[in-house]
Protein backbone atom coordinates (compact mmCIF):
# COMPACT_ATOMS: atom_id res chain seq x y z
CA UNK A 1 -29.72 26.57 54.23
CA UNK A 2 -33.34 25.86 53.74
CA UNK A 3 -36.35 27.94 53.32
CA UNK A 4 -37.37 29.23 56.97
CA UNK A 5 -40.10 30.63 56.04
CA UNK A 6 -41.48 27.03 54.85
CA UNK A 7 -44.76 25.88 57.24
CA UNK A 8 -44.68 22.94 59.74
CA UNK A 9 -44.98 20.03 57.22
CA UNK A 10 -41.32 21.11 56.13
CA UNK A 11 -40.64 20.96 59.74
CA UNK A 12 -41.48 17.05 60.36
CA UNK A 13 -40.02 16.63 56.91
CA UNK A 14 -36.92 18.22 57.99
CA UNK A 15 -36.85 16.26 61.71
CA UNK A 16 -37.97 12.88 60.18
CA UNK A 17 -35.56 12.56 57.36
CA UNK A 18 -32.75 13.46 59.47
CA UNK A 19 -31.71 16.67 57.74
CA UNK A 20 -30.74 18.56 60.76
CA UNK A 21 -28.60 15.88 62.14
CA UNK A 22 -26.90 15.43 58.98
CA UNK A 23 -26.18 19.14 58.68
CA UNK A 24 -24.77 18.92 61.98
CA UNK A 25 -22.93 15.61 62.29
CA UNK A 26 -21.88 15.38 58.89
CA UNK A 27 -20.95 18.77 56.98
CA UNK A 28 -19.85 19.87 60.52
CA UNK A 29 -21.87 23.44 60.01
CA UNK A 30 -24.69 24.84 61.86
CA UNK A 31 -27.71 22.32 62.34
CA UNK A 32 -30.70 24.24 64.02
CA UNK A 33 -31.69 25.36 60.12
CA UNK A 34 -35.01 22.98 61.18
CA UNK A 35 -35.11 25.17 64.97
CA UNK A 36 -35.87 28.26 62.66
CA UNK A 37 -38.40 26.90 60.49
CA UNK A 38 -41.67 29.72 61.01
CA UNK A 39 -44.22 26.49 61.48
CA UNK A 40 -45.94 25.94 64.65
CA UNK A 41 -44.95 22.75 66.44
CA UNK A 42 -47.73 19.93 65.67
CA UNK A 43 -48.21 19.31 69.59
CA UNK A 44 -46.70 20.40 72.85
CA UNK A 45 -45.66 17.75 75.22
CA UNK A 46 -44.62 17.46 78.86
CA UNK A 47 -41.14 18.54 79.46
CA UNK A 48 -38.57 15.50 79.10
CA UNK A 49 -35.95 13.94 76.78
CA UNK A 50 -32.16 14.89 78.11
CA UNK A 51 -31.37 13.22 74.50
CA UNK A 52 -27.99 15.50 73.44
CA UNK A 53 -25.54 13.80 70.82
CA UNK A 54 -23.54 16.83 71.76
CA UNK A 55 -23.46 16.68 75.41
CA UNK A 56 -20.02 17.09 76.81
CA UNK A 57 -19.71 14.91 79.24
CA UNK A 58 -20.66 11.58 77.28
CA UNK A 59 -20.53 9.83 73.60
CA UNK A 60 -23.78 8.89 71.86
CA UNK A 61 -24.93 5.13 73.31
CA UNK A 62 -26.42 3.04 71.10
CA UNK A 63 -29.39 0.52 71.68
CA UNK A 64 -29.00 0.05 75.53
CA UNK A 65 -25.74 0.28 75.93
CA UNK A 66 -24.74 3.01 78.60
CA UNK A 67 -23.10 5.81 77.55
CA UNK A 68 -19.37 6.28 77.85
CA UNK A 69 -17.74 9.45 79.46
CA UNK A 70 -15.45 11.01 76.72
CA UNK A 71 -14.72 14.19 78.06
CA UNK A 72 -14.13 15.51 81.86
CA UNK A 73 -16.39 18.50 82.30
CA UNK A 74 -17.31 20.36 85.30
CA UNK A 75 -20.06 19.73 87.86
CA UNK A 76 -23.03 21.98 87.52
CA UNK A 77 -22.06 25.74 88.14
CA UNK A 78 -22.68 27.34 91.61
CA UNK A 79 -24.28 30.91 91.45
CA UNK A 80 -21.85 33.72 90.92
CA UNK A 81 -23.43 36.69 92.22
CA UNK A 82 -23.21 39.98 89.82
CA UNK A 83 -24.27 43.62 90.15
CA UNK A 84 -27.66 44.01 88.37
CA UNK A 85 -29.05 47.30 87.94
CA UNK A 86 -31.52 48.51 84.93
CA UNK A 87 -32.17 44.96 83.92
CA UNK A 88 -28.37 44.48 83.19
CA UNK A 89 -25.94 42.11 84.99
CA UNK A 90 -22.64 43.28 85.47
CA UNK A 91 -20.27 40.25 84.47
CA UNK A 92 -16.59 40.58 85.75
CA UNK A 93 -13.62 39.91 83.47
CA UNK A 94 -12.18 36.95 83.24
CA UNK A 95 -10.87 34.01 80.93
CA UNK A 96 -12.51 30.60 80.00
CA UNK A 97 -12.13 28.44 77.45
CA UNK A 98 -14.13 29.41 74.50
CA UNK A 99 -16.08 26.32 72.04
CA UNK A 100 -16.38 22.69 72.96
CA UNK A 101 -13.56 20.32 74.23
CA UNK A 102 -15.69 17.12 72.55
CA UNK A 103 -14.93 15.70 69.52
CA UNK A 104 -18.49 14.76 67.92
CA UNK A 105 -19.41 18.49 68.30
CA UNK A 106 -19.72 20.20 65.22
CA UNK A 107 -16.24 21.44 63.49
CA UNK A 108 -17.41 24.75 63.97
CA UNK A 109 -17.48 24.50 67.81
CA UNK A 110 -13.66 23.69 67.49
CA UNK A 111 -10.84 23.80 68.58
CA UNK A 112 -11.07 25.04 71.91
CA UNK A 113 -9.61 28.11 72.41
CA UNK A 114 -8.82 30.31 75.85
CA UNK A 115 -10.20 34.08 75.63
CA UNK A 116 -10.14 36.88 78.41
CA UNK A 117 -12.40 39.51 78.91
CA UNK A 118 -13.18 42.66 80.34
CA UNK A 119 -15.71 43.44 82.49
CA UNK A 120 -19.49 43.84 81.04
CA UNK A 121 -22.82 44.38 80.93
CA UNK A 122 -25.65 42.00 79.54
CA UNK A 123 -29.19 41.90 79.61
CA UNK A 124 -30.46 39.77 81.77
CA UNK A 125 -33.42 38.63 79.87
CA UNK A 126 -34.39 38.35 76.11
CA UNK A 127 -35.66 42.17 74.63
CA UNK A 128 -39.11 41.63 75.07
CA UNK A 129 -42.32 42.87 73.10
CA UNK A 130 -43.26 45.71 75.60
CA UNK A 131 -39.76 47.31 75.09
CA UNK A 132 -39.01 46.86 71.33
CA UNK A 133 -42.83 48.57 70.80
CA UNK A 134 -41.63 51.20 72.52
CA UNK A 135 -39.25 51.58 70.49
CA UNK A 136 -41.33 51.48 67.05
CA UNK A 137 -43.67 53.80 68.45
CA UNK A 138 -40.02 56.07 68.75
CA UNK A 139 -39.96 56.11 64.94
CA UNK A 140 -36.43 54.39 65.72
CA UNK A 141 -37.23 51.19 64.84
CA UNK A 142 -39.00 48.88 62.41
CA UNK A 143 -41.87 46.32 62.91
CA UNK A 144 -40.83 42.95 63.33
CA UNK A 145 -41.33 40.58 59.47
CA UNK A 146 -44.76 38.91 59.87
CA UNK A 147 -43.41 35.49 58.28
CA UNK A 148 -45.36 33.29 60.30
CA UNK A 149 -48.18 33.07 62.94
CA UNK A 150 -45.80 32.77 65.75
CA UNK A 151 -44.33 35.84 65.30
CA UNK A 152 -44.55 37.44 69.09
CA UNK A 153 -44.80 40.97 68.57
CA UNK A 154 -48.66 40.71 67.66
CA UNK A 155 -49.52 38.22 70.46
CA UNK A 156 -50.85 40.64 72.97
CA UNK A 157 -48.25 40.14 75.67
CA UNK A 158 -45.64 42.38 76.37
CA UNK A 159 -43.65 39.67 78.66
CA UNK A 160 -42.77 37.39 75.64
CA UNK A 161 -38.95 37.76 73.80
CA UNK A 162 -39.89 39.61 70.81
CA UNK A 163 -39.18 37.64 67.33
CA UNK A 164 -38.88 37.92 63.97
CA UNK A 165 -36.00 40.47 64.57
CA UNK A 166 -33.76 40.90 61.47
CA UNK A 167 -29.79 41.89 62.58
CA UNK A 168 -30.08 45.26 61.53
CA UNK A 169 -33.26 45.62 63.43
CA UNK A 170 -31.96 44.33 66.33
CA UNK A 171 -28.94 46.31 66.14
CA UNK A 172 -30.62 49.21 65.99
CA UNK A 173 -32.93 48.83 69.38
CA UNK A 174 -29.44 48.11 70.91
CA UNK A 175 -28.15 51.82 69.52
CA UNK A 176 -31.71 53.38 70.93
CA UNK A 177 -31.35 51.56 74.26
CA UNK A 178 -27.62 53.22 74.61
CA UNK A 179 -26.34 49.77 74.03
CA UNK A 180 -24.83 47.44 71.32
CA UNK A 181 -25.41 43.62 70.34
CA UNK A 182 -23.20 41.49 72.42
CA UNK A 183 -20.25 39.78 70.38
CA UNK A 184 -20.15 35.89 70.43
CA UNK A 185 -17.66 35.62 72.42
CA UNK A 186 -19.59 38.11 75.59
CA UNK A 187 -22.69 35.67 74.85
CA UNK A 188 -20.57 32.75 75.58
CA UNK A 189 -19.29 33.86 78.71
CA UNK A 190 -22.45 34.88 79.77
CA UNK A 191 -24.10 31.19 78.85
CA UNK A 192 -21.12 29.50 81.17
CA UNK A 193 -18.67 31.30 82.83
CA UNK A 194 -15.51 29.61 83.80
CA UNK A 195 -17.79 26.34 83.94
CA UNK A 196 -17.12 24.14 80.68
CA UNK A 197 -20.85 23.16 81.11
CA UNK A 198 -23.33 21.84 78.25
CA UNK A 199 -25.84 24.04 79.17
CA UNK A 200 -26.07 27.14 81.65
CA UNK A 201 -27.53 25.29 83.94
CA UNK A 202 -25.58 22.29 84.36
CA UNK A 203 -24.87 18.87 81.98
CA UNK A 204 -28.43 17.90 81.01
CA UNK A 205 -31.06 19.27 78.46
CA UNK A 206 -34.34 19.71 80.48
CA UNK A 207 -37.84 20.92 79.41
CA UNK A 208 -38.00 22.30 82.82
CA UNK A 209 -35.07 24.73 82.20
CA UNK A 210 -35.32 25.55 78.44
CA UNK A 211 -37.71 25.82 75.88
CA UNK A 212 -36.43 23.60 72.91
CA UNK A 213 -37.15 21.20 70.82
CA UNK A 214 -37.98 18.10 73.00
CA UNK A 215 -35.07 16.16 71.27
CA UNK A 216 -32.93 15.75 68.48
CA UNK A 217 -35.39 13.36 66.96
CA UNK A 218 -38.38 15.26 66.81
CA UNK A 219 -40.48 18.16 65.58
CA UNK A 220 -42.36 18.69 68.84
CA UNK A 221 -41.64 21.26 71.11
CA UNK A 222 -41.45 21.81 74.71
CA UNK A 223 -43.59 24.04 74.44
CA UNK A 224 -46.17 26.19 72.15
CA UNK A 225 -44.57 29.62 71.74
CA UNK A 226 -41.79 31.18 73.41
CA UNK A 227 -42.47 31.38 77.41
CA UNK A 228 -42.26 34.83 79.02
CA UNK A 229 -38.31 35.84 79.63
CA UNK A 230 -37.37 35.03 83.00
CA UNK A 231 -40.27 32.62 83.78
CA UNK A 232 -37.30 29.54 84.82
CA UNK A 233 -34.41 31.06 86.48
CA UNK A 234 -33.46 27.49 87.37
CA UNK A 235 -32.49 27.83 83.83
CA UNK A 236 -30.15 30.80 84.68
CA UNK A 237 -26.46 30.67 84.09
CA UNK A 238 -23.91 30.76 86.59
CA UNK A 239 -23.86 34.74 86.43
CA UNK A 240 -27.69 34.56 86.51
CA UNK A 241 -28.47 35.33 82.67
CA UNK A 242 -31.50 33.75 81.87
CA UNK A 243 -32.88 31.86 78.20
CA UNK A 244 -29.63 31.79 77.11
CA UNK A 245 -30.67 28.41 76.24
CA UNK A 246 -34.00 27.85 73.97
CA UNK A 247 -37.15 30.38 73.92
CA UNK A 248 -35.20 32.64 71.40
CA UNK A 249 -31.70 32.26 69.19
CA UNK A 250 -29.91 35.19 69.68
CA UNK A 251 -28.17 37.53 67.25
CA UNK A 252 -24.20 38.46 67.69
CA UNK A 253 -22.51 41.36 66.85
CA UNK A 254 -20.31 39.16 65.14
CA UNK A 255 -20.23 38.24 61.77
CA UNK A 256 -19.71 34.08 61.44
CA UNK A 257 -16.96 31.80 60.01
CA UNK A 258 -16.86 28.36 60.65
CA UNK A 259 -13.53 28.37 62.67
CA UNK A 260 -12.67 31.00 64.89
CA UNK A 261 -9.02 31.17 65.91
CA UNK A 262 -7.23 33.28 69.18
CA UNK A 263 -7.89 36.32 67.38
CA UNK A 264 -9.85 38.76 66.42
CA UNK A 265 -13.68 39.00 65.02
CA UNK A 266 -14.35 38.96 61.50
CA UNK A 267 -15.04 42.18 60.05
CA UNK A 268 -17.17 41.45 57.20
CA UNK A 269 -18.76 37.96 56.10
CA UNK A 270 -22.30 37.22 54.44
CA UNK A 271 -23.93 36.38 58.02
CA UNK A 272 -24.14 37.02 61.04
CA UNK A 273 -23.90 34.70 64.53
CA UNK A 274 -26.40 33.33 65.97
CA UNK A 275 -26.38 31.49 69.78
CA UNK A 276 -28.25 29.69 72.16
CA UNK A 277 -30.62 27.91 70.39
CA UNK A 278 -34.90 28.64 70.69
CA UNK A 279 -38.07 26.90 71.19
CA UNK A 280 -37.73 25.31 67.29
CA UNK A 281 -33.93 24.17 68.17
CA UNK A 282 -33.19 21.38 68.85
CA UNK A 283 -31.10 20.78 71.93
CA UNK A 284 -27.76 20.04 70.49
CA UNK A 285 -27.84 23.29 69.13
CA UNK A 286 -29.31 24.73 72.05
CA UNK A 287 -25.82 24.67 74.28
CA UNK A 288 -23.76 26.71 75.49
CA UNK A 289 -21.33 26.34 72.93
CA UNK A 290 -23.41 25.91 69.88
CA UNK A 291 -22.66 28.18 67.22
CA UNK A 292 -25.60 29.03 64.21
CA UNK A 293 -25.85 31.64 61.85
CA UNK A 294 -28.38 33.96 59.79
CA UNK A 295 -28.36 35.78 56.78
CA UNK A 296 -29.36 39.69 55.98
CA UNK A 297 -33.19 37.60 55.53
CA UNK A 298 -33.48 36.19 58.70
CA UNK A 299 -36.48 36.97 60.91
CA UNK A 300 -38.19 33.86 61.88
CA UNK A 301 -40.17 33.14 64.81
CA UNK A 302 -37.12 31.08 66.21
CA UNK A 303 -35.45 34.35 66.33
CA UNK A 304 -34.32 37.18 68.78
CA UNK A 305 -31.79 39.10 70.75
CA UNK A 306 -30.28 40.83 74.04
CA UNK A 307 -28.07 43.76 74.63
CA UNK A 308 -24.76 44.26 76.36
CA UNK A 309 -23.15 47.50 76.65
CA UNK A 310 -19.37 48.29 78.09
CA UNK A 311 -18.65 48.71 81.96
């Protein structure tokens, strides 16, 4: 993967010469390397652009040819109401069908695979800035990396998802907070439920309901820093877990492979999972199922976490 600490030129570069789409279309590997570059985005337009190579319910059109459905996915998910208490939803256990059922996703999305779980808790926002400072002013845990101006945790407001976050310093807010880093396949569940949906709020990529890139083809964002958690819940999943698409990628427990199989988690590897995609991603590695990864080194902008914790 590419330097992310590299400044915004690198990020054009990287949009305009099609690197991330060749990453992801061709090697079959995990494409947002350019949606964790630490450059600001040149402009910020309105929100638009449902443009999603990836999206499950159709193939990529070409000129102006409509698109042609592929793949039978659900409609958009109805609410499932969940306990919430602390700032942690209560999901109930269940099975769905883990990674994406189309065949232009990447190779590490597949094959499809059915998982059950037991009943959890999640976060239902990104960690923001107000409680990670609380807990470096514990002693317990580090400052975020300063490796770029976007970094939130100097920003002055306490509302934003903090970034920046290496794994082990996520992990250890989780262990002060009496919780743990979700694994991949919690953070999955959480993103869609039962609902073999694109994104966690329905079949489109929307502006309006994520903060991403504002397509595959560009180096513009949606936006000009990560918005404040919880400022869309239209954006919500079915359980009500909100930015699980865009404002911040979010670290795993799990360490990654490029194929995961029926069972268990890897217990050692040279990175760790990444999901969900953030305001640098674009949006075909901003779904539900999208699957990323990051290194010991990782703490860019692009980057930041939630807790679960068992029932």
């Amino acid at each position: 993967m590419f330097d992310r600490r590299s400044i915004s030129i690198v990020v054009v570069v990287a949009a305009t010469t099609g690197i991330v789409i060749a990453r992801v279309a061709g090697a079959g590997g995990p494409g947002a390397a350019a949606g964790r570059d630490d450059g600001d985005p040149d402009e910020v337009h309105s929100p638009g652009g449902n443009d999603n190579p990836y999206d499950d319910t159709t193939s990529p059109s070409h000129g102006n040819a409509p698109p042609v459905t592929t793949v039978p996915v659900a409609p958009p998910p109805s609410r499932q109401p969940v306990p919430l208490q602390n700032g942690m939803l209560k999901l109930p256990s269940g099975r769905f069908t883990m990674g994406s059922l189309n065949p232009h996703a990447p190779a590490n999305e597949r094959p499809p695979r059915t998982v059950n779980l037991d009943s959890f808790w999640i976060d239902r926002t990104e960690v923001t800035v107000g409680a990670y400072k609380a807990c470096v002013d514990s002693g317990e845990c580090a400052r975020p990396a300063r490796t770029s101006s976007a970094c939130t945790f100097d920003q002055g407001d306490p509302e934003l998802p903090v970034s920046c976050v290496h794994w082990r310093d996520a992990d250890a807010y989780c262990r002060f907070a009496g919780k743990r880093l979700p694994s991949e396949r919690e953070w999955e569940y959480a993103a869609r439920g039962p609902f073999p949906t694109p994104f966690p709020w329905g079949l489109l990529a929307s502006c309006v309901n994520g903060a991403t890139l504002l397509n595959d083809q560009t180096a513009h964002s949606c936006v000009s820093r990560p918005w404040r958690v919880g400022t869309h819940p239209g954006g919500a999943s079915t359980y009500g877990v909100q930015d699980m698409s865009g404002n911040v990628e979010e670290w795993t427990v799990d360490w990654y492979v490029e194929s995961l199989g029926p069972g268990p988690a890897p217990r050692s590897g040279a990175a760790h999972v990444l999901r969900g995609g953030g305001w640098l991603s674009p949006p075909s590695m901003s779904r539900t199922t999208s699957r990323d990864w990051g290194s010991a080194l990782e703490a860019g902008p692009n980057v930041g976490f939630r807790c679960a914790r068992d029932e």
